[in-house]
Protein backbone atom coordinates (compact mmCIF):
# COMPACT_ATOMS: atom_id res chain seq x y z
CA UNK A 1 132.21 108.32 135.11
CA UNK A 2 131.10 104.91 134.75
CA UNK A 3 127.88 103.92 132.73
CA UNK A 4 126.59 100.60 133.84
CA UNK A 5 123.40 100.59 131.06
CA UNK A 6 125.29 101.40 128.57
CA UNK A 7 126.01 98.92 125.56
CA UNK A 8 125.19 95.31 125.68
CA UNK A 9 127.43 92.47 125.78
CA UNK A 10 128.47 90.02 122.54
CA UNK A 11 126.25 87.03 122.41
CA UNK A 12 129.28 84.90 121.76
CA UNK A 13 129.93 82.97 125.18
CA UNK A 14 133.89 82.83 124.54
CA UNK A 15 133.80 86.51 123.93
CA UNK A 16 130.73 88.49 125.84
CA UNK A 17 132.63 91.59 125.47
CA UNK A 18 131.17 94.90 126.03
CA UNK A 19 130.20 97.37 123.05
CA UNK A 20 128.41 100.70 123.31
CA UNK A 21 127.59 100.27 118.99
CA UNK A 22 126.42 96.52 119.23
CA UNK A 23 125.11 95.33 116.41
CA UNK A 24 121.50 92.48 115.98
CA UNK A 25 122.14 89.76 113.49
CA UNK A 26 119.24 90.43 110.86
CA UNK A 27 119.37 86.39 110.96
CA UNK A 28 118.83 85.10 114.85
CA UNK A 29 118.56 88.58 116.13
CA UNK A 30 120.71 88.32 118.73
CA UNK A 31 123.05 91.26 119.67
CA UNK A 32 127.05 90.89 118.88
CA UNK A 33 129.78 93.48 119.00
CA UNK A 34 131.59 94.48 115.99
CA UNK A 35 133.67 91.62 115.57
CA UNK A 36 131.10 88.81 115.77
CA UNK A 37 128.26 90.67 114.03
CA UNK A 38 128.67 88.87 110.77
CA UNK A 39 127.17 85.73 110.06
CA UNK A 40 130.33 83.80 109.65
CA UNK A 41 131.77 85.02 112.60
CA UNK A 42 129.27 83.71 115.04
CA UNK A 43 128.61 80.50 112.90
CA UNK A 44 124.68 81.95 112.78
CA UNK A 45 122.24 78.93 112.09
CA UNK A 46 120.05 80.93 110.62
CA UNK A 47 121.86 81.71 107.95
CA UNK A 48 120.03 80.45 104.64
CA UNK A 49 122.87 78.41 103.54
CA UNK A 50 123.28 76.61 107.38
CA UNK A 51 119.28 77.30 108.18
CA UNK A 52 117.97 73.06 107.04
CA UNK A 53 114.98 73.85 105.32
CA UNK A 54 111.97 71.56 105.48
CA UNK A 55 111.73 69.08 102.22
CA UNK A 56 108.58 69.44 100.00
CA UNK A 57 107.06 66.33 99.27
CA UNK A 58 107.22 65.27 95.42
CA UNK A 59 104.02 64.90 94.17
CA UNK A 60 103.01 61.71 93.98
CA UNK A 61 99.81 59.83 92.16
CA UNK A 62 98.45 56.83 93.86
CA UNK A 63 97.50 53.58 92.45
CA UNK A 64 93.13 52.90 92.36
CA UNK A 65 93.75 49.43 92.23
CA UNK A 66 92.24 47.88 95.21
CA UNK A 67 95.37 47.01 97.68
CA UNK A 68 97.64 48.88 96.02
CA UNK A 69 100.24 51.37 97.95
CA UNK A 70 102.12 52.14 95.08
CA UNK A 71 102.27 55.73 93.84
CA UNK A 72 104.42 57.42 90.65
CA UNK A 73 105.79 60.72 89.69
CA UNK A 74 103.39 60.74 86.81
CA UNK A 75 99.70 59.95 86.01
CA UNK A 76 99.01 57.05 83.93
CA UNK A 77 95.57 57.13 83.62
CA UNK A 78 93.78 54.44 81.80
CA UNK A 79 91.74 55.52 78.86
CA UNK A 80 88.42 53.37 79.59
CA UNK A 81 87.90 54.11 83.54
CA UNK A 82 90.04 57.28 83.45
CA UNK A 83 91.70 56.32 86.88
CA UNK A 84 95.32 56.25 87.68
CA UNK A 85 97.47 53.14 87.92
CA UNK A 86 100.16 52.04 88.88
CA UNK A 87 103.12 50.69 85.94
CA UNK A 88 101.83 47.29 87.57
CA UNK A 89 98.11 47.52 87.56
CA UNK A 90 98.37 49.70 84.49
CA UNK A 91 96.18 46.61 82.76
CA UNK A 92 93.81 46.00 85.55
CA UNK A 93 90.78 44.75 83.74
CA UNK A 94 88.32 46.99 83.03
CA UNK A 95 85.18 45.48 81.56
CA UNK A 96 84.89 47.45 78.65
CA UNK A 97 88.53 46.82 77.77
CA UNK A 98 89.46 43.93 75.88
CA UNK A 99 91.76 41.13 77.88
CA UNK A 100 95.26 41.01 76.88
CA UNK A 101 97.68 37.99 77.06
CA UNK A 102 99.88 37.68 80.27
CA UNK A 103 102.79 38.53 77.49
CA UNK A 104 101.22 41.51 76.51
CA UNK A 105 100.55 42.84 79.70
CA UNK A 106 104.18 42.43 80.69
CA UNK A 107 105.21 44.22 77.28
CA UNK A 108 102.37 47.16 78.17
CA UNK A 109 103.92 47.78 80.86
CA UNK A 110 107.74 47.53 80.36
CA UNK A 111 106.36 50.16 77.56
CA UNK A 112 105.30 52.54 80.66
CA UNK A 113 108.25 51.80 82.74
CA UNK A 114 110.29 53.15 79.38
CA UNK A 115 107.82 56.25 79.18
CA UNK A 116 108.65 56.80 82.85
CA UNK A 117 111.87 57.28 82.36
CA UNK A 118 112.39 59.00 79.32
CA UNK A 119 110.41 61.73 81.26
CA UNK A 120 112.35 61.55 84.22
CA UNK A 121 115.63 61.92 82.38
CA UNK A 122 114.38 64.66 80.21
CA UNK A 123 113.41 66.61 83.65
CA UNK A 124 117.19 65.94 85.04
CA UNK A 125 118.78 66.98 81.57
CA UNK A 126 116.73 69.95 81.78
CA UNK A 127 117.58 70.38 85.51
CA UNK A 128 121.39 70.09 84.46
CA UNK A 129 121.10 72.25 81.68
CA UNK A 130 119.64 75.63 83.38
CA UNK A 131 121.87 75.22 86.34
CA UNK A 132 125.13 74.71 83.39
CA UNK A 133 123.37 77.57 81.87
CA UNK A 134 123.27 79.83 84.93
CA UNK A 135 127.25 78.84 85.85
CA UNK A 136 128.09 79.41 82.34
CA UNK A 137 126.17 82.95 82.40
CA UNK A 138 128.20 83.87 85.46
CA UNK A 139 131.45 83.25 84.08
CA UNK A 140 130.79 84.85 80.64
CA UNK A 141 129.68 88.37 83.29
CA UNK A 142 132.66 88.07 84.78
CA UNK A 143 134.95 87.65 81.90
CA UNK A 144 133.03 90.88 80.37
CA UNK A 145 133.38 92.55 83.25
CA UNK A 146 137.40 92.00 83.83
CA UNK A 147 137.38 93.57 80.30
CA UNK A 148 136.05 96.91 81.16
CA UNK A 149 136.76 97.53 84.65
CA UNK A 150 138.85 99.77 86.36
CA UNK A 151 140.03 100.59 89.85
CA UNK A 152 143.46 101.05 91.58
CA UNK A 153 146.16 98.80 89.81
CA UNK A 154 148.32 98.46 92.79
CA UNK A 155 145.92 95.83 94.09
CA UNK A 156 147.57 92.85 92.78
CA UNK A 157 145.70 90.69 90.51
CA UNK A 158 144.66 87.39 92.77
CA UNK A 159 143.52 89.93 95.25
CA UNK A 160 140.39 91.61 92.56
CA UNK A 161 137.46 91.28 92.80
CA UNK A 162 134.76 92.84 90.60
CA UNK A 163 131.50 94.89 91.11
CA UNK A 164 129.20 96.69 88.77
CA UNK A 165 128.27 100.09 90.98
CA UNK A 166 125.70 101.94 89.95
CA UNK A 167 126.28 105.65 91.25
CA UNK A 168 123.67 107.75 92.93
CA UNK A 169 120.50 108.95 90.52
CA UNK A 170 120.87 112.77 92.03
CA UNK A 171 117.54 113.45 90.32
CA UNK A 172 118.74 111.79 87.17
CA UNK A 173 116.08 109.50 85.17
CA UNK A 174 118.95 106.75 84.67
CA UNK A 175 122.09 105.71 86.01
CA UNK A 176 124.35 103.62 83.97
CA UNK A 177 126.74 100.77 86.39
CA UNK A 178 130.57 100.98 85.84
CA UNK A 179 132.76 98.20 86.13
CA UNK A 180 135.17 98.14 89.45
CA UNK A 181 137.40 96.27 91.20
CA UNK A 182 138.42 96.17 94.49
CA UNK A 183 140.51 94.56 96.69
CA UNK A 184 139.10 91.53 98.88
CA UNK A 185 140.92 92.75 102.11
CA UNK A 186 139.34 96.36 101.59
CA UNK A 187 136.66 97.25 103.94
CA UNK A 188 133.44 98.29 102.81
CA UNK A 189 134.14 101.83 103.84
CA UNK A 190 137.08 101.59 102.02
CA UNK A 191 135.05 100.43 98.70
CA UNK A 192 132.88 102.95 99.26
CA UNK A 193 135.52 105.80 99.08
CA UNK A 194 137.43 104.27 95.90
CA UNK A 195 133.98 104.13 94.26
CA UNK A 196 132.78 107.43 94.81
CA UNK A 197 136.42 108.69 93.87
CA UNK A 198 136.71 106.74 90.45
CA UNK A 199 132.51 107.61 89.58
CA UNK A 200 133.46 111.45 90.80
CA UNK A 201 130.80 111.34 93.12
CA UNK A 202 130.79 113.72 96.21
CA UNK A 203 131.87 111.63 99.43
CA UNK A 204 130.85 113.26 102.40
CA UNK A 205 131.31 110.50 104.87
CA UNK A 206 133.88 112.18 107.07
CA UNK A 207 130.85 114.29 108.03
CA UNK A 208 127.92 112.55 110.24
CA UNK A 209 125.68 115.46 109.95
CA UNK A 210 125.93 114.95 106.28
CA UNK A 211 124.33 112.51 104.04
CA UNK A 212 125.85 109.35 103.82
CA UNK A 213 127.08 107.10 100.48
CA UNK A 214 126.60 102.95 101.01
CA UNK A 215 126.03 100.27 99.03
CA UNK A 216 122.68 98.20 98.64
CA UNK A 217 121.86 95.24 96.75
CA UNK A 218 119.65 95.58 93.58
CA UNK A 219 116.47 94.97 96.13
CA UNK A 220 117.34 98.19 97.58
CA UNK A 221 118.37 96.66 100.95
CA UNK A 222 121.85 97.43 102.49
CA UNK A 223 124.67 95.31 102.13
CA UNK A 224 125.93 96.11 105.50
CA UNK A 225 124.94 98.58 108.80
CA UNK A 226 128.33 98.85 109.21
CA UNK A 227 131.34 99.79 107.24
CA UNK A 228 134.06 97.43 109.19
CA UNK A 229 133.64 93.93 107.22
CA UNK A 230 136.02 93.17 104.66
CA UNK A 231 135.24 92.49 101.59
CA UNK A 232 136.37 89.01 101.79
CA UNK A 233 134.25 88.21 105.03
CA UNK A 234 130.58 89.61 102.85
CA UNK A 235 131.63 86.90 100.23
CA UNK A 236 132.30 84.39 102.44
CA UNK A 237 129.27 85.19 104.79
CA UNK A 238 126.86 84.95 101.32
CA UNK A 239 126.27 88.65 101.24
CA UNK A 240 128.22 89.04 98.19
CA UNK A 241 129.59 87.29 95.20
CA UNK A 242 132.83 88.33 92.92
CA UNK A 243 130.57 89.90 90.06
CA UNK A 244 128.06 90.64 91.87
CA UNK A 245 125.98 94.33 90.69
CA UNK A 246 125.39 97.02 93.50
CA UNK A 247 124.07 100.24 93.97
CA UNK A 248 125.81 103.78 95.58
CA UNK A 249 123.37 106.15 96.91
CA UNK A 250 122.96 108.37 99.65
CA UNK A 251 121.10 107.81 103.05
CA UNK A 252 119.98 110.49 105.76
CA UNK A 253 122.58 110.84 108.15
CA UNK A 254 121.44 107.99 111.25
CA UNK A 255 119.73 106.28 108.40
CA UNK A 256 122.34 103.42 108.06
CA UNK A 257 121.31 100.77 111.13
CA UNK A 258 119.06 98.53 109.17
CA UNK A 259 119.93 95.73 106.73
CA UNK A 260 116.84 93.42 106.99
CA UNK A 261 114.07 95.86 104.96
CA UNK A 262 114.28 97.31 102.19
CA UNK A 263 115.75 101.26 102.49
CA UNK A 264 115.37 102.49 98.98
CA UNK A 265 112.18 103.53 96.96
CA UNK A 266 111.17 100.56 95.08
CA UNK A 267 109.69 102.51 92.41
CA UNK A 268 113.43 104.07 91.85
CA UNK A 269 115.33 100.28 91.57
CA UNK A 270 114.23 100.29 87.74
CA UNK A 271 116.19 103.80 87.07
CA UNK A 272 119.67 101.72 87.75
CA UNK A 273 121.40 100.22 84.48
CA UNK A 274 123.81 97.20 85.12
CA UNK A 275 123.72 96.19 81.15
CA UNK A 276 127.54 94.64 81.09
């Protein structure tokens, strides 16, 4: 028996294939079938990192002087009129200022055009610094973490990659992360079944009526409707990152077909450790 309204078709033209479980990109919300409904895998351009996002205007203070176009990342004002010049017109004449020498003028403001700068390159050192900061954070995680994890050591080294997975709270006030690895060809099914095995928590997966252990991110949204990427394919779609922190907890059984809100209390996301 045929079933003609059953299913939709893969919105990849080269593939437009049939499937009865299709899948909506939380991104462009079109419909794909299970092996285009990752990001990567249907090139989505609206994925954050493809998606060009408008450029905010820096702010800008314009000259008073009369004329003048010319605008500067910071305010000079002048302490007589208490208006904003320009490096150029910083010396403009007020009458209750006293005249300075062409010389002087030129000195005042190579003086400003100095100040300029030394602000501006104390905002990119600063810039460079948090972002060094932030790389050098990651790596010092993910050294710690290598130190204390554990998972199946068959998977061979270049093939790890590390989580912290914070188990289910089953009523609990707190629940501490543990340090796994996994390999990056593993499924996220797969994951989920070494992780529930190695934090001896009760996997009832193999039973649909029964409720069901996934992953989320620490926002309490899930990584993933399905359980058929790799992990490889979440890293490279942006999902996930080697060191990244996660959570394992249970869902209502037909609960798992939503990645784009939120699924778990918010009040609860505080009750999950991930102190390295």
């Amino acid at each position: 028996m045929e079933f003609p309204d059953a299913g939709e078709h893969c919105s990849v033209t080269d593939c437009n294939s049939l499937d009865f479980l299709p899948v909506k990109c939380t991104h462009c919300s079109s419909v794909f079938c299970k092996n285009h409904f990752s990001p990567v895998s249907h090139s989505c351009s609206q994925v954050p990192d493809n998606r060009v996002i408008e450029k905010k205007a820096a702010e800008s203070f314009q000259c008073s002087q009369e004329g003048c176009k010319d605008g500067s990342p910071l305010e000079l004002r002048c302490e007589v009129c208490s208006r904003h010049f320009c490096p150029a017109h910083r010396h403009h004449g007020c009458t209750d200022a006293p005249r300075m020498s062409k010389s002087a003028q030129a000195a005042a403001v190579r003086k400003e055009f100095r100040k300029i700068k030394e602000e501006t390159d104390k905002q990119v050192q600063e810039r460079l610094r948090k972002a060094k900061n932030r790389a050098l954070a990651n790596k010092i995680k993910l050294m710690k973490m290598k130190g204390s994890a554990f998972g199946d050591n068959h998977i061979p080294t270049v093939d790890r990659i590390f989580i912290a997975i914070a188990p289910p709270l089953l009523g609990k006030e707190k629940s501490s992360a543990r340090c796994i690895f996994f390999s990056k060809d593993w499924t996220l099914g797969k994951m989920v079944d070494s992780a529930a095995k190695r934090l001896k928590v009760e996997n009832k997966n193999d039973r649909p009526n029964e409720p069901q252990l996934t992953f989320f991110t620490l926002d309490g949204r899930l990584v993933s409707p399905v359980m058929d990427p790799t992990l490889s394919s979440l890293i490279a779609s942006g999902h996930l990152v080697d060191g990244d922190s996660l959570i394992l907890e249970y869902v209502s059984p037909g609960k798992i077909d939503d990645e784009s809100n939120p699924y778990l209390d918010p009040q609860s996301l505080s009750k999950y450790s991930f102190t390295i």
